[in-house]
PDB file of N, CA and C in Angstrom:
ATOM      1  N   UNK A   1     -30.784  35.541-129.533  1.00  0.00           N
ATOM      2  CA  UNK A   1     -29.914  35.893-128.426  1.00  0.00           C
ATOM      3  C   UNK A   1     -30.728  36.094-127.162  1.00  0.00           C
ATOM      4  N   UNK A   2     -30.165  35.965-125.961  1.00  0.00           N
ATOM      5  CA  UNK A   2     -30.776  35.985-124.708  1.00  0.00           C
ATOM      6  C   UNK A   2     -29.653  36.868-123.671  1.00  0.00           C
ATOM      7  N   UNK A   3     -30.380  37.599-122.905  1.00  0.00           N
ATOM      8  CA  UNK A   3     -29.522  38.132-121.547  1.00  0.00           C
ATOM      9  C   UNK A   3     -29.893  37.493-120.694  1.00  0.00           C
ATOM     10  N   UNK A   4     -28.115  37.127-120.171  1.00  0.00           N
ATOM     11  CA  UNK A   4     -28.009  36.870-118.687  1.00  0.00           C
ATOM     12  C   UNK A   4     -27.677  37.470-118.004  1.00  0.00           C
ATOM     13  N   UNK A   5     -27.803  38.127-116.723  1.00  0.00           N
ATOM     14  CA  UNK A   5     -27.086  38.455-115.802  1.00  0.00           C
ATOM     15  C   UNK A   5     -26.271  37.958-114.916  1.00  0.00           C
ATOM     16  N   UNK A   6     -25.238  38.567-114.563  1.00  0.00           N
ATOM     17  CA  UNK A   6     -24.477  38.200-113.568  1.00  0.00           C
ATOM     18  C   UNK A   6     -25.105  38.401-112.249  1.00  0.00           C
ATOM     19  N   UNK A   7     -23.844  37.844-110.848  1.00  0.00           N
ATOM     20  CA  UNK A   7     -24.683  37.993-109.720  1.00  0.00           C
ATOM     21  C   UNK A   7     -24.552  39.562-109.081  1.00  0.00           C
ATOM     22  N   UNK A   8     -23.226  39.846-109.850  1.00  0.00           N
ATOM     23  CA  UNK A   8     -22.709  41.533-109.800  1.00  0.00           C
ATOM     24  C   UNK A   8     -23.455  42.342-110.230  1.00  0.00           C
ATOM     25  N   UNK A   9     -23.502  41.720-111.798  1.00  0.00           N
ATOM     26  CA  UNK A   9     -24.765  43.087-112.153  1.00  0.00           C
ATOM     27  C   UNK A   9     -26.654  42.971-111.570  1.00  0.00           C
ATOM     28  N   UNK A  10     -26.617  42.084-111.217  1.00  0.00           N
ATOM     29  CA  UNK A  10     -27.913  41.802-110.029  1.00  0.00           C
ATOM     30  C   UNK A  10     -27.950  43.119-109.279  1.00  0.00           C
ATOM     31  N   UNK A  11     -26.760  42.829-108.320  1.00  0.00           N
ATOM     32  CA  UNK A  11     -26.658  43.550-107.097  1.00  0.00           C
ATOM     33  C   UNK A  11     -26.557  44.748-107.667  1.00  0.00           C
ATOM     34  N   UNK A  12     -25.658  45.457-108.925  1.00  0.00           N
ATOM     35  CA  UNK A  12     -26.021  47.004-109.026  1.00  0.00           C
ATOM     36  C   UNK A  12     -27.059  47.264-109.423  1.00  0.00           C
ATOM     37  N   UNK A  13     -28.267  46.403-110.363  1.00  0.00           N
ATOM     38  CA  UNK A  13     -29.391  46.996-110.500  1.00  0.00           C
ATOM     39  C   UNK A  13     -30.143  46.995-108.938  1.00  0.00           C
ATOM     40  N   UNK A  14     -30.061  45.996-108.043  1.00  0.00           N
ATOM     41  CA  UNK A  14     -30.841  46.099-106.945  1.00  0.00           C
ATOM     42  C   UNK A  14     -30.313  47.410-105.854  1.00  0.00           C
ATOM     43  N   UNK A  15     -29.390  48.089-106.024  1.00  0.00           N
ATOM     44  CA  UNK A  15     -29.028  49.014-105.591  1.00  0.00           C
ATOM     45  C   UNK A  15     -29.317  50.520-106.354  1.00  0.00           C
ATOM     46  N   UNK A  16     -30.055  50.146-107.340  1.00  0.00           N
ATOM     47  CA  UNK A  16     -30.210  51.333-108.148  1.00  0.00           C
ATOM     48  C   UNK A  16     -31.694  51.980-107.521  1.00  0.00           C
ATOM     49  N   UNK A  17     -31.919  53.461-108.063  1.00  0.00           N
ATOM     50  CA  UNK A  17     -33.890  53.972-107.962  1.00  0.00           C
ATOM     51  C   UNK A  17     -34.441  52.913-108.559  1.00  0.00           C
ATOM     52  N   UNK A  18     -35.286  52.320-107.951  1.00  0.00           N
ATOM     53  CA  UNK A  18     -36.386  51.104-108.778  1.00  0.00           C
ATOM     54  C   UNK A  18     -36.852  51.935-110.358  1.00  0.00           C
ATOM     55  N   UNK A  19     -37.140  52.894-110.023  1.00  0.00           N
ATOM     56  CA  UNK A  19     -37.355  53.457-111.445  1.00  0.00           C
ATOM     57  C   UNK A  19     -36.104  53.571-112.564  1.00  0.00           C
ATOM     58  N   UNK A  20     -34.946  53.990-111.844  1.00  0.00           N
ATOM     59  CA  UNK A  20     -33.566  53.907-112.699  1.00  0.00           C
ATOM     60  C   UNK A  20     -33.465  52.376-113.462  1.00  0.00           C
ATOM     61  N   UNK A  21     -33.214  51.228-112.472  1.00  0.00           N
ATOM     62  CA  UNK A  21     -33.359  49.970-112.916  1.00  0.00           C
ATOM     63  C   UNK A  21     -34.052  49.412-113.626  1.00  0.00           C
ATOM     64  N   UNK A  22     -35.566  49.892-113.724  1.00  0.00           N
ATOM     65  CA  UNK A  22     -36.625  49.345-114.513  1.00  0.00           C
ATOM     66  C   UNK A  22     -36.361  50.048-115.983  1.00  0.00           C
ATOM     67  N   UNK A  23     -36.015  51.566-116.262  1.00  0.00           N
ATOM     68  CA  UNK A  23     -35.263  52.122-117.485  1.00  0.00           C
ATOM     69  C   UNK A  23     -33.970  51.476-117.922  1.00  0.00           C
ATOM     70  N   UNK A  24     -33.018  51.086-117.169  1.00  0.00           N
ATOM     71  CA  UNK A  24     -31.839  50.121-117.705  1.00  0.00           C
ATOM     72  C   UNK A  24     -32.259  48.595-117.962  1.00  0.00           C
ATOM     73  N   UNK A  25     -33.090  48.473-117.616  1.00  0.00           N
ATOM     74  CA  UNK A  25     -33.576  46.820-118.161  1.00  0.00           C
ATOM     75  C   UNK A  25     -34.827  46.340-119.145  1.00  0.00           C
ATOM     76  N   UNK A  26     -35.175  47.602-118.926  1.00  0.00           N
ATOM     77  CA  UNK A  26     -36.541  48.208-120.285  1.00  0.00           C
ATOM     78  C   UNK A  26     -35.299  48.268-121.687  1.00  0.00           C
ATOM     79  N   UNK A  27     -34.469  49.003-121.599  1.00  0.00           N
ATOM     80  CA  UNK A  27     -33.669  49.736-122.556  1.00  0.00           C
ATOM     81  C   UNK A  27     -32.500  48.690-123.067  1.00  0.00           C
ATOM     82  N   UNK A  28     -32.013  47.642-122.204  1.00  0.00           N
ATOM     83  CA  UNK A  28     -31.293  46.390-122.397  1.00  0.00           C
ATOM     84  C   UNK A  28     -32.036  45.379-123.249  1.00  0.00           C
ATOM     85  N   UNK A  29     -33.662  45.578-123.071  1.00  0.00           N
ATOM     86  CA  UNK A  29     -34.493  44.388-123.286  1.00  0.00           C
ATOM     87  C   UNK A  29     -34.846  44.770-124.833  1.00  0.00           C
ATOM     88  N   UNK A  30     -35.151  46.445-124.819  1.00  0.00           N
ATOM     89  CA  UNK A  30     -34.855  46.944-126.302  1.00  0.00           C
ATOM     90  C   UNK A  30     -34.064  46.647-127.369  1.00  0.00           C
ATOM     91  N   UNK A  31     -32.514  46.642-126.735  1.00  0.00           N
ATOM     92  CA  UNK A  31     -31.104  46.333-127.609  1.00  0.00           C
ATOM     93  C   UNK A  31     -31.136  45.011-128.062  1.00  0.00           C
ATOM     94  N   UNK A  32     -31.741  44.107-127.189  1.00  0.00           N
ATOM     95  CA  UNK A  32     -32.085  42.644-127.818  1.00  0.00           C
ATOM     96  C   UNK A  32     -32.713  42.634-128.779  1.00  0.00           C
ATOM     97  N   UNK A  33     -34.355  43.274-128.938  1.00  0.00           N
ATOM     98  CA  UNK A  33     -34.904  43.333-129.846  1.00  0.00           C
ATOM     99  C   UNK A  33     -34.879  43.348-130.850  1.00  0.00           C
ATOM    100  N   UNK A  34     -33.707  44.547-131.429  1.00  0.00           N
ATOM    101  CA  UNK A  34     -33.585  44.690-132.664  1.00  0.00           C
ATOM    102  C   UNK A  34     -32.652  43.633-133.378  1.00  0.00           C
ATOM    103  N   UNK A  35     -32.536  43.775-134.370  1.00  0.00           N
ATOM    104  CA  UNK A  35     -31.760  42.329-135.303  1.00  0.00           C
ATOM    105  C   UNK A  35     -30.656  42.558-135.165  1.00  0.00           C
ATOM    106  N   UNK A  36     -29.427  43.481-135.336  1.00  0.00           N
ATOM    107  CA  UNK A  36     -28.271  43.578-134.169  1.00  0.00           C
ATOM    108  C   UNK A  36     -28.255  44.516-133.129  1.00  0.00           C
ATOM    109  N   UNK A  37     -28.282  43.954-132.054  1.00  0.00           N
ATOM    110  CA  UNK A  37     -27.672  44.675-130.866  1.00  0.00           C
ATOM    111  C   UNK A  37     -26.641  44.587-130.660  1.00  0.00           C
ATOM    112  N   UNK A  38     -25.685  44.490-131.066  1.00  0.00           N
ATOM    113  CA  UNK A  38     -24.033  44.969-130.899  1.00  0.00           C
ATOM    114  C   UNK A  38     -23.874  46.068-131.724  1.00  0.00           C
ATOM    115  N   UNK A  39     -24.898  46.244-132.192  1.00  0.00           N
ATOM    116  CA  UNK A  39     -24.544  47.793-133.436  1.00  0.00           C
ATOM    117  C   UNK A  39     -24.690  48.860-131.823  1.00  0.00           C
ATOM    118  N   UNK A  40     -25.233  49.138-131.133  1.00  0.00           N
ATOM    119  CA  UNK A  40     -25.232  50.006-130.112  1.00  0.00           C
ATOM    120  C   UNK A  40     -24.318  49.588-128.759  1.00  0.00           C
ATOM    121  N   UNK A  41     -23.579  48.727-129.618  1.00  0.00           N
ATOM    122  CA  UNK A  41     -22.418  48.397-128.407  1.00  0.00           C
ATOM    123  C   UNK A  41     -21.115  48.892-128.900  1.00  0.00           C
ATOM    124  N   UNK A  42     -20.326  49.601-128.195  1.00  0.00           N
ATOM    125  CA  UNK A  42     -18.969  49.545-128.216  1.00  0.00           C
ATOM    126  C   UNK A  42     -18.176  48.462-127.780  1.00  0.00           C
ATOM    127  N   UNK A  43     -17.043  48.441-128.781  1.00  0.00           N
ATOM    128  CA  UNK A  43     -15.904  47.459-128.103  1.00  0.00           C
ATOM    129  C   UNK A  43     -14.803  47.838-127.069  1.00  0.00           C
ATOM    130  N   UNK A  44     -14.694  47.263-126.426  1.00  0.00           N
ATOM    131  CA  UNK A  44     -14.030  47.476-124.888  1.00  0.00           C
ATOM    132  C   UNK A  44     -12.625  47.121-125.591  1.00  0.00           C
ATOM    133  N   UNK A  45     -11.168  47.838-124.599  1.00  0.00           N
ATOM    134  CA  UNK A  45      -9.943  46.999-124.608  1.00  0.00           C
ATOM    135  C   UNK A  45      -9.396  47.034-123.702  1.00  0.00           C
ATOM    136  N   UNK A  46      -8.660  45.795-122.969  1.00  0.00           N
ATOM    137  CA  UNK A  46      -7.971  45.514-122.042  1.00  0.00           C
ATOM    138  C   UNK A  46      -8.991  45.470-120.596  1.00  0.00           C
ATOM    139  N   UNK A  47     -10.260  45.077-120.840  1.00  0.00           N
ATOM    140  CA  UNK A  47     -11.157  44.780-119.709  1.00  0.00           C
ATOM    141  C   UNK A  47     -11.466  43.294-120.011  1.00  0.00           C
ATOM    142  N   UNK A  48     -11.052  42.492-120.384  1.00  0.00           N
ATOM    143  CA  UNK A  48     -11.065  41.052-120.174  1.00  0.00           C
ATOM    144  C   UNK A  48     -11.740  40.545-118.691  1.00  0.00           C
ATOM    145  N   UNK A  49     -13.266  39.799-118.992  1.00  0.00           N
ATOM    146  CA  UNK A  49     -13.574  39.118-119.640  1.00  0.00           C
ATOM    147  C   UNK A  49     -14.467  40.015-120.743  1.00  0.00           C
ATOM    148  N   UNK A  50     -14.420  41.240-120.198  1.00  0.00           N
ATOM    149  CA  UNK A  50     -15.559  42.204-121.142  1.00  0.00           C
ATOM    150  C   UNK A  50     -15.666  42.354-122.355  1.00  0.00           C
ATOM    151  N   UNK A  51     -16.155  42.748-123.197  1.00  0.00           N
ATOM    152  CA  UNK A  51     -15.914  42.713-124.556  1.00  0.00           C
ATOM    153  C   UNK A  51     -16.113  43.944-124.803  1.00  0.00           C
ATOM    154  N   UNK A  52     -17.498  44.402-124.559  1.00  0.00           N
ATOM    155  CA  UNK A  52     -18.229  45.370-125.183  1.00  0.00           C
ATOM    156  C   UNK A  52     -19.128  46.326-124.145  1.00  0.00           C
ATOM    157  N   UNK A  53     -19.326  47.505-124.619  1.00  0.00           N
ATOM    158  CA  UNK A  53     -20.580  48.029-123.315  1.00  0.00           C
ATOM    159  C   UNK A  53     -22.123  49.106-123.801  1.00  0.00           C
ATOM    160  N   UNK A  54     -22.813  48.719-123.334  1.00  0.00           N
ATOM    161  CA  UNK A  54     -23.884  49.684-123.466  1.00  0.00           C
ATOM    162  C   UNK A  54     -24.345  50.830-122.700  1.00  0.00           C
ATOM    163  N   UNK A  55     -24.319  51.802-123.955  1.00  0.00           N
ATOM    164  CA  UNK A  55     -24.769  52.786-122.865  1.00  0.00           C
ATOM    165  C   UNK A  55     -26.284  53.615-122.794  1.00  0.00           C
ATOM    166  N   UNK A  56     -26.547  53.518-121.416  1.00  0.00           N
ATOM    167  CA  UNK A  56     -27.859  53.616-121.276  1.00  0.00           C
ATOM    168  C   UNK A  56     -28.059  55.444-120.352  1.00  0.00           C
ATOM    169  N   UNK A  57     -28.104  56.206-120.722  1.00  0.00           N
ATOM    170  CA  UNK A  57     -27.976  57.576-120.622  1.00  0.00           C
ATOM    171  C   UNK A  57     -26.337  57.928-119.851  1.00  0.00           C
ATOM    172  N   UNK A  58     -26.894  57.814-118.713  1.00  0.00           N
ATOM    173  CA  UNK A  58     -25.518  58.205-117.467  1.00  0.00           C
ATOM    174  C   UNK A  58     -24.713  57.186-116.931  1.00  0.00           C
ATOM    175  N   UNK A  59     -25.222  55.613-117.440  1.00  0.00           N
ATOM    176  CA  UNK A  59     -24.859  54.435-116.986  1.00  0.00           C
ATOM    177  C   UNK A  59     -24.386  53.854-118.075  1.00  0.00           C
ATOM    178  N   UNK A  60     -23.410  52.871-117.888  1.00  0.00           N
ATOM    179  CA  UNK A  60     -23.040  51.422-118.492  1.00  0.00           C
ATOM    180  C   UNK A  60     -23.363  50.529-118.223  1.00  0.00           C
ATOM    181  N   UNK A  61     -23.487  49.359-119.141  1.00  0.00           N
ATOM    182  CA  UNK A  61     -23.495  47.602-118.913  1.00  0.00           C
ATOM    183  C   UNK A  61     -22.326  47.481-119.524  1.00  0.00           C
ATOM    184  N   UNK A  62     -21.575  47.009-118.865  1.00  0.00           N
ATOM    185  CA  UNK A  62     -20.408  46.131-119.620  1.00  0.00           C
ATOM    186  C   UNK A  62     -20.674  44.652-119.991  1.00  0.00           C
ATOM    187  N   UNK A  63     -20.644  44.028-121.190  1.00  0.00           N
ATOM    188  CA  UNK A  63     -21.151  42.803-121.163  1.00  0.00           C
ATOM    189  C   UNK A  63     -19.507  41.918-121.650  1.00  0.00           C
ATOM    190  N   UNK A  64     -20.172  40.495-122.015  1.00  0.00           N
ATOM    191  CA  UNK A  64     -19.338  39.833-122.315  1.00  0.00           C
ATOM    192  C   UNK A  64     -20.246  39.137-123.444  1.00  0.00           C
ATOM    193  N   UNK A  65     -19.982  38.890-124.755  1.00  0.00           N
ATOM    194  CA  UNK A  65     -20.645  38.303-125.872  1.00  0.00           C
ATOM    195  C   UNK A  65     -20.022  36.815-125.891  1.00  0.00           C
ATOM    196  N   UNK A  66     -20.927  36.126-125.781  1.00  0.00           N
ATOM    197  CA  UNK A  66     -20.759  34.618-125.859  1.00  0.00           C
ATOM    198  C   UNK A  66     -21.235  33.984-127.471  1.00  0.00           C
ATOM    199  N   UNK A  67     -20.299  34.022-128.579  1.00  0.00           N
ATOM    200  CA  UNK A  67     -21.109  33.460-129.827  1.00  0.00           C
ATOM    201  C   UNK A  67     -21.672  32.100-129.978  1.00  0.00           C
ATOM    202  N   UNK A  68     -20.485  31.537-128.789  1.00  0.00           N
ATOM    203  CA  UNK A  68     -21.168  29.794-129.024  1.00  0.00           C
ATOM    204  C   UNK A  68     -22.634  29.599-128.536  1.00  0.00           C
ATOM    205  N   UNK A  69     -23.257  30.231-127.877  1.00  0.00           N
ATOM    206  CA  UNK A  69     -24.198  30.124-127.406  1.00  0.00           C
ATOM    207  C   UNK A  69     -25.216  31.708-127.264  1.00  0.00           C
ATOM    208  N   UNK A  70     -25.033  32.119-128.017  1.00  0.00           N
ATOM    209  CA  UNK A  70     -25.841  33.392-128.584  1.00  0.00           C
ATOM    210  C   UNK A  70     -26.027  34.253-127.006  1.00  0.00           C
ATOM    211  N   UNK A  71     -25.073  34.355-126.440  1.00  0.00           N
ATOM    212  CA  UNK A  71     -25.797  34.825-125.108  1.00  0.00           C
ATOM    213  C   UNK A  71     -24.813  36.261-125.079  1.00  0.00           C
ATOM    214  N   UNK A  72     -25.502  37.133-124.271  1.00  0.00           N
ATOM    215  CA  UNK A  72     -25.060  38.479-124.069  1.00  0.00           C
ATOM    216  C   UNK A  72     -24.675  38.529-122.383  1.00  0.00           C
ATOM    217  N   UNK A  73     -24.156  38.232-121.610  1.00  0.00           N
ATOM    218  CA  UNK A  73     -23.601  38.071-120.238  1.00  0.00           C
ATOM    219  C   UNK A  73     -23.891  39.744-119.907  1.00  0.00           C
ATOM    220  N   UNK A  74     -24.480  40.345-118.723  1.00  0.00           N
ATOM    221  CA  UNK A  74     -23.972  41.795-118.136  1.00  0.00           C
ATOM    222  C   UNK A  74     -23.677  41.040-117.058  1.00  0.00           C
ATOM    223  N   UNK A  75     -22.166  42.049-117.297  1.00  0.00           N
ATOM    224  CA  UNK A  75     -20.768  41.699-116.034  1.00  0.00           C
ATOM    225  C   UNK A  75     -21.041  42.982-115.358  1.00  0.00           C
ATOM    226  N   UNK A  76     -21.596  43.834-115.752  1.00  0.00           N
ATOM    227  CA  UNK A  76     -21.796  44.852-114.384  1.00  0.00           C
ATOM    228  C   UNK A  76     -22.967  46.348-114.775  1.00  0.00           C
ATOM    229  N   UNK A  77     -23.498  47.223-113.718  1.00  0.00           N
ATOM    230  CA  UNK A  77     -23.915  48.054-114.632  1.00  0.00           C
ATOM    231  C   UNK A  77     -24.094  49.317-113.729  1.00  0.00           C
ATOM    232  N   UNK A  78     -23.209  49.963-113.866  1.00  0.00           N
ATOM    233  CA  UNK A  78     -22.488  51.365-113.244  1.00  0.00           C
ATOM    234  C   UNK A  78     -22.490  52.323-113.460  1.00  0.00           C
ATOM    235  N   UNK A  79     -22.634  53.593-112.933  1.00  0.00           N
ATOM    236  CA  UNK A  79     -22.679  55.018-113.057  1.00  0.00           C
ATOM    237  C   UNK A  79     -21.341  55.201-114.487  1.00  0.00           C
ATOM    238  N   UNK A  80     -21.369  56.128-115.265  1.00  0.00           N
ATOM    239  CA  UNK A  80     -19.723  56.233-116.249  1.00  0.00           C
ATOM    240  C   UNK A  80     -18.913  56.201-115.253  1.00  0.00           C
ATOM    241  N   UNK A  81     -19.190  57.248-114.569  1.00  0.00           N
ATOM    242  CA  UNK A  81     -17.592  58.231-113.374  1.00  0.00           C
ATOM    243  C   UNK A  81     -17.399  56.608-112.789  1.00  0.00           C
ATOM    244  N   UNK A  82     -18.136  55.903-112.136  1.00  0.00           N
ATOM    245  CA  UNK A  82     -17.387  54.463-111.421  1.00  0.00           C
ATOM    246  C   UNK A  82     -17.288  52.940-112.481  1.00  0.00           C
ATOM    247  N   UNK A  83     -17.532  53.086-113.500  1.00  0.00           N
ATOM    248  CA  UNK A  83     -17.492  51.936-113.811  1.00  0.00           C
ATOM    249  C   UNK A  83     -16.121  51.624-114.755  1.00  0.00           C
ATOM    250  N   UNK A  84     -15.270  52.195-114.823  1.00  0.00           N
ATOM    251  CA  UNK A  84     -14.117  51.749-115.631  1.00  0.00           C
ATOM    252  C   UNK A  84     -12.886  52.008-114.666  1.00  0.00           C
ATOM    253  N   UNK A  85     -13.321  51.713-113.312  1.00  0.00           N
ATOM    254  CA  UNK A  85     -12.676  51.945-112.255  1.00  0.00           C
ATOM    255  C   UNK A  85     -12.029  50.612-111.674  1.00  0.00           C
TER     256      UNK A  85
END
């Protein structure tokens, strides 16, 4: 499996503390690692295209799981209080 980012979730990591961002993409790069990373994902409902989200202390990634092509999409990656907004 591989992460992609979106151009959305770009822009919230580039808006984040460089140090905050470098811990959410250290900690994303972790969840890949292991042999499932959807075991530390929840399933989302009624956020279409989303599927699922990770949570990384005070923040989310909401992703989108692509099986045809083993890919993990982050559609965004937000404070809790704003991201299911």
């Amino acid at each position: 499996m591989r992460l992609v980012y979106s151009k959305t979730a770009s822009n919230d990591l580039n808006n984040l503390n460089p140090k905050l961002a470098l811990r959410i993409l250290n900690k994303l790069e972790w969840f890949l690692k292991t042999p499932n990373p959807l075991s530390f994902a929840t399933p989302l409902a009624n956020m279409l295209p989303a599927t699922h989200r990770f949570r990384i202390g005070n923040y989310r990634a909401i992703i989108e799981l692509r099986k045809s092509k083993e890919e993990i999409w982050i559609l965004s990656i937000k404070h809790r209080k704003e991201i299911y907004n």
